[in-house]
PDB file of N, CA and C in Angstrom:
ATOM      1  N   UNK A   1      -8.088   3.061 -10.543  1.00  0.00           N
ATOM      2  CA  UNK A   1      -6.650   3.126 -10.603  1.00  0.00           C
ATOM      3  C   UNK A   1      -6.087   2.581  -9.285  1.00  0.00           C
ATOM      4  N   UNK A   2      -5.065   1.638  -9.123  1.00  0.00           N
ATOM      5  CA  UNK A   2      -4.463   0.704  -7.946  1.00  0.00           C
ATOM      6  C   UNK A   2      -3.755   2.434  -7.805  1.00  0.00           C
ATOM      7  N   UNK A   3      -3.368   1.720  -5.571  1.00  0.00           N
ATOM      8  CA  UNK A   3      -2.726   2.208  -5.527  1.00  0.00           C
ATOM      9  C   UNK A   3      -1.414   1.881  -5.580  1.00  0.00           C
ATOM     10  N   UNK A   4      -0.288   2.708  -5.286  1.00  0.00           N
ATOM     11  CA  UNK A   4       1.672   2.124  -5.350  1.00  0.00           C
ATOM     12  C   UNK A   4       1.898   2.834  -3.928  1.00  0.00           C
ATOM     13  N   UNK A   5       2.623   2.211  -3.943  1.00  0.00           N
ATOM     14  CA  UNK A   5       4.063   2.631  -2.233  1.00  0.00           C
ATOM     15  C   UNK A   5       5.468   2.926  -2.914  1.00  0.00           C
ATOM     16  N   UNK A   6       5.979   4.446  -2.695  1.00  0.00           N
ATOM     17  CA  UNK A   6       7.104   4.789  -2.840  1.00  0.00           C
ATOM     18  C   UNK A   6       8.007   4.190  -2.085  1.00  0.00           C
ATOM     19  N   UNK A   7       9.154   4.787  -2.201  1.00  0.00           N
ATOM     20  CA  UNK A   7      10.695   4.436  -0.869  1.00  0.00           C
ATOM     21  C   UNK A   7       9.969   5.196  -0.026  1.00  0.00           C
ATOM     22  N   UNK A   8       9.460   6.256   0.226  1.00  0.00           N
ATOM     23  CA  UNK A   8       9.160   6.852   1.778  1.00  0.00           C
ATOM     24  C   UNK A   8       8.842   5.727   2.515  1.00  0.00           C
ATOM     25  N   UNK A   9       8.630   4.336   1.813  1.00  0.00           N
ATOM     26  CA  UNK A   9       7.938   3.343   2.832  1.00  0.00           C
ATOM     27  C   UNK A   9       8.695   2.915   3.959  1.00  0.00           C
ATOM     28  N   UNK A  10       8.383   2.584   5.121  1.00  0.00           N
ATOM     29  CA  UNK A  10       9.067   2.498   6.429  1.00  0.00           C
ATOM     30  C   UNK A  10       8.801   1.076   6.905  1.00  0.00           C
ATOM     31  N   UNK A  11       8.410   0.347   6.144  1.00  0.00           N
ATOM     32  CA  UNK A  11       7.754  -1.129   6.676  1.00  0.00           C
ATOM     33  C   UNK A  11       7.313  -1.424   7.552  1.00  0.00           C
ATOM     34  N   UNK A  12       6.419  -0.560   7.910  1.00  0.00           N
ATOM     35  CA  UNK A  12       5.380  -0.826   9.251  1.00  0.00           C
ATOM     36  C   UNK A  12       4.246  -1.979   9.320  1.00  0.00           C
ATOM     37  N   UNK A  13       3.922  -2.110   8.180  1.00  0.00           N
ATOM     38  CA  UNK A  13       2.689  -2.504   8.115  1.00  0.00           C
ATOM     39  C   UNK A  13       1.455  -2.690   8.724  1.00  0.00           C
ATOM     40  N   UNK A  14       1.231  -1.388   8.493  1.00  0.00           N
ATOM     41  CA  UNK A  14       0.326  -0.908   9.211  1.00  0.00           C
ATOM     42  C   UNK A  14      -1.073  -0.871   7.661  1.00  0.00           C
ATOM     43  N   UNK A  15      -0.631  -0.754   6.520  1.00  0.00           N
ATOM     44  CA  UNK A  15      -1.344  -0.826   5.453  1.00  0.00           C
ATOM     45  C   UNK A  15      -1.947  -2.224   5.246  1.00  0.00           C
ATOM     46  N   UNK A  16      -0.598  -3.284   4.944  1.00  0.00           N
ATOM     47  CA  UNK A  16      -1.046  -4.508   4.794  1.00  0.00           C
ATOM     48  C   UNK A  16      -2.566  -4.665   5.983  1.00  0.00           C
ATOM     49  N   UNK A  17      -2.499  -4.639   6.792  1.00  0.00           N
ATOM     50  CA  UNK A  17      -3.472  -4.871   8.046  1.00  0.00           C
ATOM     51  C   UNK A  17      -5.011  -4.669   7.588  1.00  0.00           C
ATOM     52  N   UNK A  18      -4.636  -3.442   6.628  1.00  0.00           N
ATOM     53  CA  UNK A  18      -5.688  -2.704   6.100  1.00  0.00           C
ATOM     54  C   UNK A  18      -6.801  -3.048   5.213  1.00  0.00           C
ATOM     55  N   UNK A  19      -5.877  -3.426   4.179  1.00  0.00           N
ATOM     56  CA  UNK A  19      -6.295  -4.117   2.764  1.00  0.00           C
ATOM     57  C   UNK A  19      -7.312  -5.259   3.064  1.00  0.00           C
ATOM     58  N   UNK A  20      -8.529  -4.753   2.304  1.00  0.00           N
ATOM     59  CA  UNK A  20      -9.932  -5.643   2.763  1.00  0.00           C
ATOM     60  C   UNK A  20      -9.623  -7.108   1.341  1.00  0.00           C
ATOM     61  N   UNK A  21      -8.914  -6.718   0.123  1.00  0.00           N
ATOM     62  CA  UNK A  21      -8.146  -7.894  -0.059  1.00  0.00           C
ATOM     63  C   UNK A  21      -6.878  -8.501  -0.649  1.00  0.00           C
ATOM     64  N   UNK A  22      -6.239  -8.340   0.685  1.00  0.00           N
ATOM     65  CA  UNK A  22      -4.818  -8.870   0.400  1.00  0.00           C
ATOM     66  C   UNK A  22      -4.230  -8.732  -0.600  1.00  0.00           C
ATOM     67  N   UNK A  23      -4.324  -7.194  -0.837  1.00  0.00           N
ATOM     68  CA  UNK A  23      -3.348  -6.951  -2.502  1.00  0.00           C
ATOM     69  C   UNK A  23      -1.769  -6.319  -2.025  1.00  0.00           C
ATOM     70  N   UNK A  24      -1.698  -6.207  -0.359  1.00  0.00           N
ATOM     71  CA  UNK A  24      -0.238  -5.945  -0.149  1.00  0.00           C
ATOM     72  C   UNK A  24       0.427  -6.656   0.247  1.00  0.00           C
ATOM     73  N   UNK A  25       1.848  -6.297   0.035  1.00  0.00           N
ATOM     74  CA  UNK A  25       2.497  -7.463   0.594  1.00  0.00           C
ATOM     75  C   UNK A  25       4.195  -6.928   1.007  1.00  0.00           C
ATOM     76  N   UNK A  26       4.653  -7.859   1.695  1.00  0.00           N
ATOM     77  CA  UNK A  26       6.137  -7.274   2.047  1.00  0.00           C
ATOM     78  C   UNK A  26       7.242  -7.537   1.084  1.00  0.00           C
ATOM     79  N   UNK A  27       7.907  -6.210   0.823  1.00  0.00           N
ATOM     80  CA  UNK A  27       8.706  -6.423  -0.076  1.00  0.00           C
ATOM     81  C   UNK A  27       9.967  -6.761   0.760  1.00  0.00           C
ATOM     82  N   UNK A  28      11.274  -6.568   0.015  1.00  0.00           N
ATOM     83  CA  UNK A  28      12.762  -6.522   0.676  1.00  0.00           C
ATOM     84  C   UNK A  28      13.229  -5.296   1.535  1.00  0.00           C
ATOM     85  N   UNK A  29      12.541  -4.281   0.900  1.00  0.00           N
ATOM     86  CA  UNK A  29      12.885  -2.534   1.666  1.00  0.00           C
ATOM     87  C   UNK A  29      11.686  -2.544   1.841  1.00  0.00           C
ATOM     88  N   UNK A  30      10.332  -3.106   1.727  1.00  0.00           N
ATOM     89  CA  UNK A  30       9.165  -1.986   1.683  1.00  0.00           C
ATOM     90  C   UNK A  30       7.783  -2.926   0.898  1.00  0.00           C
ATOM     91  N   UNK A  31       6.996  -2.398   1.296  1.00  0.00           N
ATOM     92  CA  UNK A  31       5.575  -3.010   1.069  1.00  0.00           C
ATOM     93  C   UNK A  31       4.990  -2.959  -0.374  1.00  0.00           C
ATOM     94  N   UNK A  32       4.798  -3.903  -1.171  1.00  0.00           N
ATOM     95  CA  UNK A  32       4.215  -3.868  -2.284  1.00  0.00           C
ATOM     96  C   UNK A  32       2.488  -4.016  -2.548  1.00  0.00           C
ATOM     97  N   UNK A  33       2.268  -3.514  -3.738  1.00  0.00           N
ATOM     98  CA  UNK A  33       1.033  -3.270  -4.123  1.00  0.00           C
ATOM     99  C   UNK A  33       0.659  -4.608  -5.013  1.00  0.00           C
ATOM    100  N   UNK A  34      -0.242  -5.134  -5.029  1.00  0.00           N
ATOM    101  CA  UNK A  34      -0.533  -5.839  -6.605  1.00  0.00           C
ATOM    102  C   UNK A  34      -1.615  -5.258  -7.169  1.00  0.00           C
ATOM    103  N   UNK A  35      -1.364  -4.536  -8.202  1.00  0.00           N
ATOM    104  CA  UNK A  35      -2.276  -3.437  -8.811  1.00  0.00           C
ATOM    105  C   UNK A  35      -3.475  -4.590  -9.426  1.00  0.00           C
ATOM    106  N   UNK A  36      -3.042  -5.676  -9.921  1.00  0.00           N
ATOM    107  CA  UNK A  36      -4.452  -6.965 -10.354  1.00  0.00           C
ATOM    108  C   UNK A  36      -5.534  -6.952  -9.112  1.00  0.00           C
ATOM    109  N   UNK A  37      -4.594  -7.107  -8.175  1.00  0.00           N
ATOM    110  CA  UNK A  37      -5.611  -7.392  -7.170  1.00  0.00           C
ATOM    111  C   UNK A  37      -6.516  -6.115  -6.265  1.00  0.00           C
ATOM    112  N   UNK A  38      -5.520  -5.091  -6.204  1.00  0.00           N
ATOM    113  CA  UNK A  38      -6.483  -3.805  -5.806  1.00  0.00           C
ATOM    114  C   UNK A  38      -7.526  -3.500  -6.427  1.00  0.00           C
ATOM    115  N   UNK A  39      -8.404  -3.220  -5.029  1.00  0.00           N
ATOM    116  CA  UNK A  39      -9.828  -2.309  -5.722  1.00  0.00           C
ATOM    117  C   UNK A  39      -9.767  -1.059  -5.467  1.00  0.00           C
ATOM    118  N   UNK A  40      -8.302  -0.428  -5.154  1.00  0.00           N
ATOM    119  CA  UNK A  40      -8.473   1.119  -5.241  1.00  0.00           C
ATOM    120  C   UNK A  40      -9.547   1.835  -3.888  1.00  0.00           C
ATOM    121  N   UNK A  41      -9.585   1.054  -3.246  1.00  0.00           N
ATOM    122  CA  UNK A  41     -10.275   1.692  -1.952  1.00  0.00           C
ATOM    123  C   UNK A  41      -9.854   2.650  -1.228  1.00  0.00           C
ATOM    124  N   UNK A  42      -8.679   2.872  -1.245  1.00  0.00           N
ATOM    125  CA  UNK A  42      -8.160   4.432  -0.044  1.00  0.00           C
ATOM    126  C   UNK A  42      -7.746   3.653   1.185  1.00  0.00           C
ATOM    127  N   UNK A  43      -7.899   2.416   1.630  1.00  0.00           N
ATOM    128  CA  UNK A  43      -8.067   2.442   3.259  1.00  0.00           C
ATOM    129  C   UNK A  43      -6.143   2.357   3.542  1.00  0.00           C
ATOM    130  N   UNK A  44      -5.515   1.689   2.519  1.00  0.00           N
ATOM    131  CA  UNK A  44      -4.256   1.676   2.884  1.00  0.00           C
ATOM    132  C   UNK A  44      -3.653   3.216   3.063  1.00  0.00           C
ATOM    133  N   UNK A  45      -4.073   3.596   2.127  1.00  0.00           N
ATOM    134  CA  UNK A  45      -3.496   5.406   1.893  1.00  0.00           C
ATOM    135  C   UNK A  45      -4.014   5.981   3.556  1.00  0.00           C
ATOM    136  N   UNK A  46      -4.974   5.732   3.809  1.00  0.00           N
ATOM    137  CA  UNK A  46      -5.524   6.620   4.858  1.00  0.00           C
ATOM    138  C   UNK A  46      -4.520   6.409   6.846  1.00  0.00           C
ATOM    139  N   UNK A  47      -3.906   4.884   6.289  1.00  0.00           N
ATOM    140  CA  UNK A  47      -3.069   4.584   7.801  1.00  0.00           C
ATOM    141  C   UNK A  47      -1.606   4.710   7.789  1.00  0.00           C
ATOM    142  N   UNK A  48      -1.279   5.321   6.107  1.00  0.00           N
ATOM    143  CA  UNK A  48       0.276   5.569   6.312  1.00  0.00           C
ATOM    144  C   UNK A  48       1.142   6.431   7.126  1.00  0.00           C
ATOM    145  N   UNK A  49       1.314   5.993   8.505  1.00  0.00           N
ATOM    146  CA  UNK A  49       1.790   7.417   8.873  1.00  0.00           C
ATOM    147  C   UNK A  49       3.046   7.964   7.942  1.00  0.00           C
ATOM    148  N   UNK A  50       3.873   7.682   7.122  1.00  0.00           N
ATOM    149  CA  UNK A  50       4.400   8.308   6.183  1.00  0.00           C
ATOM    150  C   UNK A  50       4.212   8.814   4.474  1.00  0.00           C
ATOM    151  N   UNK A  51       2.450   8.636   4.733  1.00  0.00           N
ATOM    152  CA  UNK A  51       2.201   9.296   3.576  1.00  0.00           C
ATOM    153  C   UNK A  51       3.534   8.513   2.126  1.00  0.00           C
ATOM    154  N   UNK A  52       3.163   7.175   2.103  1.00  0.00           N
ATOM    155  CA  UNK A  52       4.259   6.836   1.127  1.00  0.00           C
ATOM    156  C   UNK A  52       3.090   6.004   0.487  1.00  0.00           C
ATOM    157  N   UNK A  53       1.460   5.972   0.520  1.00  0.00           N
ATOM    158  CA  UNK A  53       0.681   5.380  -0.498  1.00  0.00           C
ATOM    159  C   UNK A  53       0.134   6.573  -1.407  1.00  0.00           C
ATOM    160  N   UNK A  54       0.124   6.413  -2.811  1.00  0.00           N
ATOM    161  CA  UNK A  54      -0.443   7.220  -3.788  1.00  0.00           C
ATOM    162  C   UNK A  54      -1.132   6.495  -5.187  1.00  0.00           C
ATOM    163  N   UNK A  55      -2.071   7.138  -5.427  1.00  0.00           N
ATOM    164  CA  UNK A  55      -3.007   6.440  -6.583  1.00  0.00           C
ATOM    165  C   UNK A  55      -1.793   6.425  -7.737  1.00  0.00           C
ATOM    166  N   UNK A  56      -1.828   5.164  -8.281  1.00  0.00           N
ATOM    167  CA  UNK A  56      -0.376   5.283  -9.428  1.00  0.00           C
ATOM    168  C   UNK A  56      -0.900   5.566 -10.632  1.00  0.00           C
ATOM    169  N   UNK A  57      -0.375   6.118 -11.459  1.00  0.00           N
ATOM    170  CA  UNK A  57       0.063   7.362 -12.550  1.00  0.00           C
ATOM    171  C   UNK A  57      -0.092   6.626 -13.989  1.00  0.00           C
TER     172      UNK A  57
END
């Protein structure tokens, strides 16, 4: 299951940095996911300091 980025997102990008492959990206408010391209690894979730990555639903 990809993960998603809520609004808590703060556009740090500190996630993008993360992603071993380039499934994030910058949105207009906030950082997007491409759920095709995630392998669901955790590493973005693990550097959010606002806790705004979650496995999507």
């Amino acid at each position: 299951m990809p993960r998603v980025i809520n609004d808590d997102c703060i556009a740090c990008g500190s996630c993008q940095a993360e992603c071993p492959v380039d499934a994030i990206s910058e949105g207009d408010t906030k950082y997007n996911i491409d759920p095709e391209t995630c392998i669901d690894c955790g590493a973005c979730e693990e550097v959010c300091p606002v806790e705004a990555i979650h496995p999507a639903e």
